[in-house]
N, C-alpha and C. Protein backbone atom coordinates (compact mmCIF):
# COMPACT_ATOMS: atom_id res chain seq x y z
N UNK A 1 35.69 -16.27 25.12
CA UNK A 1 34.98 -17.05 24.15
C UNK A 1 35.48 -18.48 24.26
N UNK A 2 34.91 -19.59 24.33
CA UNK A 2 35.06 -20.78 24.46
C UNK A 2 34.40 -21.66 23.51
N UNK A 3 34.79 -22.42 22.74
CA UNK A 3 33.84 -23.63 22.55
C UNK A 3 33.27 -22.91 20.84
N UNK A 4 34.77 -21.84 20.37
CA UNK A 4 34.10 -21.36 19.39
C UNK A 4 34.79 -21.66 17.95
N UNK A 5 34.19 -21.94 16.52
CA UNK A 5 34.82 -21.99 15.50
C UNK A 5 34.71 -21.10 14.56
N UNK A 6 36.11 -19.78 14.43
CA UNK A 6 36.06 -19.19 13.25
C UNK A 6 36.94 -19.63 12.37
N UNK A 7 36.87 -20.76 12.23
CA UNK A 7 37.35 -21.52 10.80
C UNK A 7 36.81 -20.22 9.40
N UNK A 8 37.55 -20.21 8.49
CA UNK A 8 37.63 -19.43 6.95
C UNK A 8 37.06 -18.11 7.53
N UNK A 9 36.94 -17.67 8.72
CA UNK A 9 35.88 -16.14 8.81
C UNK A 9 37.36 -15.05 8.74
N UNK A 10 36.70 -13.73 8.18
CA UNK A 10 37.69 -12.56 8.59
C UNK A 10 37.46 -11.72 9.60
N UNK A 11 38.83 -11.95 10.32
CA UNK A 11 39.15 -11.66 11.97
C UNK A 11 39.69 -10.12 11.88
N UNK A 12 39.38 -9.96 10.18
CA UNK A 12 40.05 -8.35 10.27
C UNK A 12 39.93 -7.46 11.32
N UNK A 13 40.41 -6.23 11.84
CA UNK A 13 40.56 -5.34 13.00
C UNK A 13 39.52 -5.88 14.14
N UNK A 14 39.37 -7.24 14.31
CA UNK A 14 38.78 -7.58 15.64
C UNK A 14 39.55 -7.22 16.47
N UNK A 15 38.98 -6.92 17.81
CA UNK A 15 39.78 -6.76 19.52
C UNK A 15 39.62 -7.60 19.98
N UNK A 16 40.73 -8.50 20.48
CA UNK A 16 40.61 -9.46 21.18
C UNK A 16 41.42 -9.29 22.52
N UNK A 17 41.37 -8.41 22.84
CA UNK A 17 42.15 -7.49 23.86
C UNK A 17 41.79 -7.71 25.00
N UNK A 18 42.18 -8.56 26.02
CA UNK A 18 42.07 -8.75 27.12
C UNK A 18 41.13 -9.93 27.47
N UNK A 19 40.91 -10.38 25.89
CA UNK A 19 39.81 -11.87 25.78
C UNK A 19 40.50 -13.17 26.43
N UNK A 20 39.28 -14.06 26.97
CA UNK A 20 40.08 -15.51 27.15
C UNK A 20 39.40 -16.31 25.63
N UNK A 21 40.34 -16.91 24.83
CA UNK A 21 40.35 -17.70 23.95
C UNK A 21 40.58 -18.99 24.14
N UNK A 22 39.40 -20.27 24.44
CA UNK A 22 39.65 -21.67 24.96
C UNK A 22 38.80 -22.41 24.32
N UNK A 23 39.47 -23.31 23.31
CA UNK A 23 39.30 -24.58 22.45
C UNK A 23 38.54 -23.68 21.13
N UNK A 24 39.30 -22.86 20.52
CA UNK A 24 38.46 -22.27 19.58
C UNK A 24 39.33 -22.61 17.91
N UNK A 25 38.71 -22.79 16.95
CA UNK A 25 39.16 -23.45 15.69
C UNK A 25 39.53 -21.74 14.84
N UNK A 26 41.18 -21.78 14.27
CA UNK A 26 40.81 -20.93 13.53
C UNK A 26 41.80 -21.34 12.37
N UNK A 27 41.49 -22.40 12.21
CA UNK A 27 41.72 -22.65 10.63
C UNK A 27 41.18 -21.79 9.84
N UNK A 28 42.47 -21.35 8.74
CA UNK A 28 41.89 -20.38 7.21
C UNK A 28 41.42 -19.31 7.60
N UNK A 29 41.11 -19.12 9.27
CA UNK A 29 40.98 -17.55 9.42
C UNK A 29 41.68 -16.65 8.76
N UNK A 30 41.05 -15.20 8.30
CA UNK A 30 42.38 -14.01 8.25
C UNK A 30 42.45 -13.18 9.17
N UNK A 31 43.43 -13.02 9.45
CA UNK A 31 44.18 -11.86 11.03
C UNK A 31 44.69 -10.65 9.87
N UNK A 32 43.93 -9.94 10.06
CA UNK A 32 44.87 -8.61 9.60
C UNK A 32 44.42 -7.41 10.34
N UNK A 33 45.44 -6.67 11.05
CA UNK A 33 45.25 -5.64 12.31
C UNK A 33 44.43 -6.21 13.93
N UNK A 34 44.05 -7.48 13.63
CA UNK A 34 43.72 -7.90 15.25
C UNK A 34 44.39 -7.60 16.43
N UNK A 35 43.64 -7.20 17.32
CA UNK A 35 44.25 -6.91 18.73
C UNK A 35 44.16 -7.61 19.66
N UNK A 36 45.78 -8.29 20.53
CA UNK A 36 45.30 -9.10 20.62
C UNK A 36 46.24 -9.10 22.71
N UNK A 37 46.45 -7.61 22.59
CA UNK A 37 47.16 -7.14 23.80
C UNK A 37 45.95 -7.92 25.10
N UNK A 38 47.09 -8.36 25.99
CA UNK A 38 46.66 -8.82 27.50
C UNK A 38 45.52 -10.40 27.07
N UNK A 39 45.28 -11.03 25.59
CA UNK A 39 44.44 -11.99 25.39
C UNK A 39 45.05 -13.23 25.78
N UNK A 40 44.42 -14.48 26.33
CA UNK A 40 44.51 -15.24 27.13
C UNK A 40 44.28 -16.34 26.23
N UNK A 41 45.44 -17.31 25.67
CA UNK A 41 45.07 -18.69 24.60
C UNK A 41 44.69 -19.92 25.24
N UNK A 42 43.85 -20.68 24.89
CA UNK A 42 44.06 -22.36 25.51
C UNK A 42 43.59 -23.33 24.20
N UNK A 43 44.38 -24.01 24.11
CA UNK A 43 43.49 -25.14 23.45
C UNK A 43 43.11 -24.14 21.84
N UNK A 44 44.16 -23.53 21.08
CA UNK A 44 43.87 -23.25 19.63
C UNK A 44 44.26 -23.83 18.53
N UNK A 45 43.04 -24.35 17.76
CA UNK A 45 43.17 -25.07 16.75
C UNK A 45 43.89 -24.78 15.57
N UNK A 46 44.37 -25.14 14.83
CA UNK A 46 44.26 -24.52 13.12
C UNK A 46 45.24 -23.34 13.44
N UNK A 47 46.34 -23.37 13.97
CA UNK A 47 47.07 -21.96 13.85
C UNK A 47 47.83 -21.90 12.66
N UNK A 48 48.57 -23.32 12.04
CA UNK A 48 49.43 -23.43 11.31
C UNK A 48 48.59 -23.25 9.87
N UNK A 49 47.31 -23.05 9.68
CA UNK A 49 46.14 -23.12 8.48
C UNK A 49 45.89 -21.62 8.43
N UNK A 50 46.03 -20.79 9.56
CA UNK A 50 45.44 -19.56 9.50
C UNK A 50 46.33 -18.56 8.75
N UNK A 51 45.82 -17.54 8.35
CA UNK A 51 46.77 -16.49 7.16
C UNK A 51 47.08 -15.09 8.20
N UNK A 52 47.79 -14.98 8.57
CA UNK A 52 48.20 -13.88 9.50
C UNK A 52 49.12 -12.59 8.31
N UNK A 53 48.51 -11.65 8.58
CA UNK A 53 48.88 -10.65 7.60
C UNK A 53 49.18 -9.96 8.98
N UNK A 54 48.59 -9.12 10.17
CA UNK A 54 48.75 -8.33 10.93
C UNK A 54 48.41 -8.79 12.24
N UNK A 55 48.90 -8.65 13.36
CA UNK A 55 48.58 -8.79 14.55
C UNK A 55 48.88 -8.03 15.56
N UNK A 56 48.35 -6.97 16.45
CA UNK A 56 48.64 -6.20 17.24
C UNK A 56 48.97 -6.77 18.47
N UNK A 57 50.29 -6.72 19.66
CA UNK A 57 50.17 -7.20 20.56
C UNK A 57 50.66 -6.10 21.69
N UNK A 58 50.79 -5.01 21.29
CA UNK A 58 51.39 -3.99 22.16
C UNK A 58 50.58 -3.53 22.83
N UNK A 59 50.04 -2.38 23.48
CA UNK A 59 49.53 -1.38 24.23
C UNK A 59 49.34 -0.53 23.29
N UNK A 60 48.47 0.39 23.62
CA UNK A 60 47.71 1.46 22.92
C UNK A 60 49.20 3.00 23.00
N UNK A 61 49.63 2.68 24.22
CA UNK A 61 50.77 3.32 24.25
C UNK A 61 52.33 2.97 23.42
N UNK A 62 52.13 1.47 23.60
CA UNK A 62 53.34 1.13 23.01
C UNK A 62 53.07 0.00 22.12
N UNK A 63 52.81 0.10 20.68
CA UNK A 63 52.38 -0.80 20.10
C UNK A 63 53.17 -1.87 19.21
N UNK A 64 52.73 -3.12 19.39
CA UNK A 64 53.60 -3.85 18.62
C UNK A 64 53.21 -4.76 17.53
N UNK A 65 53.49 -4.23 16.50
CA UNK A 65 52.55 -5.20 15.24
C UNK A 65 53.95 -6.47 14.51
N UNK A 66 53.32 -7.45 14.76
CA UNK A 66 53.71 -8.88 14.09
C UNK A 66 52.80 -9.29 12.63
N UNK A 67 53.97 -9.31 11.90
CA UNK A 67 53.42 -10.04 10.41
C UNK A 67 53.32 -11.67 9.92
N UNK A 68 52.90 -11.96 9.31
CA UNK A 68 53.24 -13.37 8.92
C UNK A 68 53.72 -14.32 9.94
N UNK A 69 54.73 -15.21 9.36
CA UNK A 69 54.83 -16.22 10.23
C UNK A 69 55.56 -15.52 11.70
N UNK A 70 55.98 -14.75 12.24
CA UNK A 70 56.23 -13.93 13.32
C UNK A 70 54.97 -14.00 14.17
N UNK A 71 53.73 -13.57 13.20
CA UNK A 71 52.38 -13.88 14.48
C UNK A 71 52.11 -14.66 14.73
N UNK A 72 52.15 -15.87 13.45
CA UNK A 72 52.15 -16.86 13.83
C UNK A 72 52.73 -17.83 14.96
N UNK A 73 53.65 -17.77 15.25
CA UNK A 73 54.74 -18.01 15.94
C UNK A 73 54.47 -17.67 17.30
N UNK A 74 54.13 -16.00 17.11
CA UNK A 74 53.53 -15.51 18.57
C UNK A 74 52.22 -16.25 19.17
N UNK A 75 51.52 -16.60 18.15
CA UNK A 75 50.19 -16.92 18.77
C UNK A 75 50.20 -18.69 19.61
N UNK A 76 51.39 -19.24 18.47
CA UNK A 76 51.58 -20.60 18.69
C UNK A 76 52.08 -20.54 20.42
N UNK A 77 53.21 -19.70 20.51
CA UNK A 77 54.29 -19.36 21.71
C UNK A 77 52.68 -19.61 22.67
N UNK A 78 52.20 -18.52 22.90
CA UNK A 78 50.99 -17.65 23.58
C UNK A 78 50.05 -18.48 23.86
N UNK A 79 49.55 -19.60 22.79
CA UNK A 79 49.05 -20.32 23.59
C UNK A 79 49.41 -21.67 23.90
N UNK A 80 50.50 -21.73 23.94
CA UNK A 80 51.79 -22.86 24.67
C UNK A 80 51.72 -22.38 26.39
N UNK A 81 51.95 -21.86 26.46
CA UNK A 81 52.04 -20.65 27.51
C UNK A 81 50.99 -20.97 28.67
N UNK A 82 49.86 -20.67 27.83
CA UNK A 82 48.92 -21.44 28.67
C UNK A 82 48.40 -22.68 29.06
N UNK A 83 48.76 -23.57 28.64
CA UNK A 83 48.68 -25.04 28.36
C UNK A 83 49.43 -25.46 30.37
């Protein structure tokens, strides 16, 4: 997905699993249970605005759920990463 804004939308149990994510706004989003194993960041807006309750980043085998500012953190890391 590119070129996309889910500013205030709920990202509840979306899969974003193996997605490329580039220049997308997610200010005031809510993350709660998103999946977000093997997903690919560039260019994300609004991370520090967004409300992270849950974030999946493990494998279906080995799963790893991040809360609060922890996902946050992850997502910031993640798409540093790609930059």
């Amino acid at each position: 997905m590119k070129n996309s804004n889910f500013s205030a939308c709920n990202l509840s149990l979306t899969d974003f699993s193996h997605a490329l994510l580039a220049d997308v706004d997610i200010s005031e989003a809510r993350f709660e249970g998103v999946l977000f194993y093997g997903v690919t960041l560039r260019n994300i807006e609004g991370i520090e605005e967004a409300n992270f309750h849950s974030i999946h980043i493990g494998s279906a085998d080995k799963p790893l759920i991040l809360k609060g500012q922890e996902a946050r953190d992850w997502l910031r890391m993640k798409a540093e990463e790609s930059i």
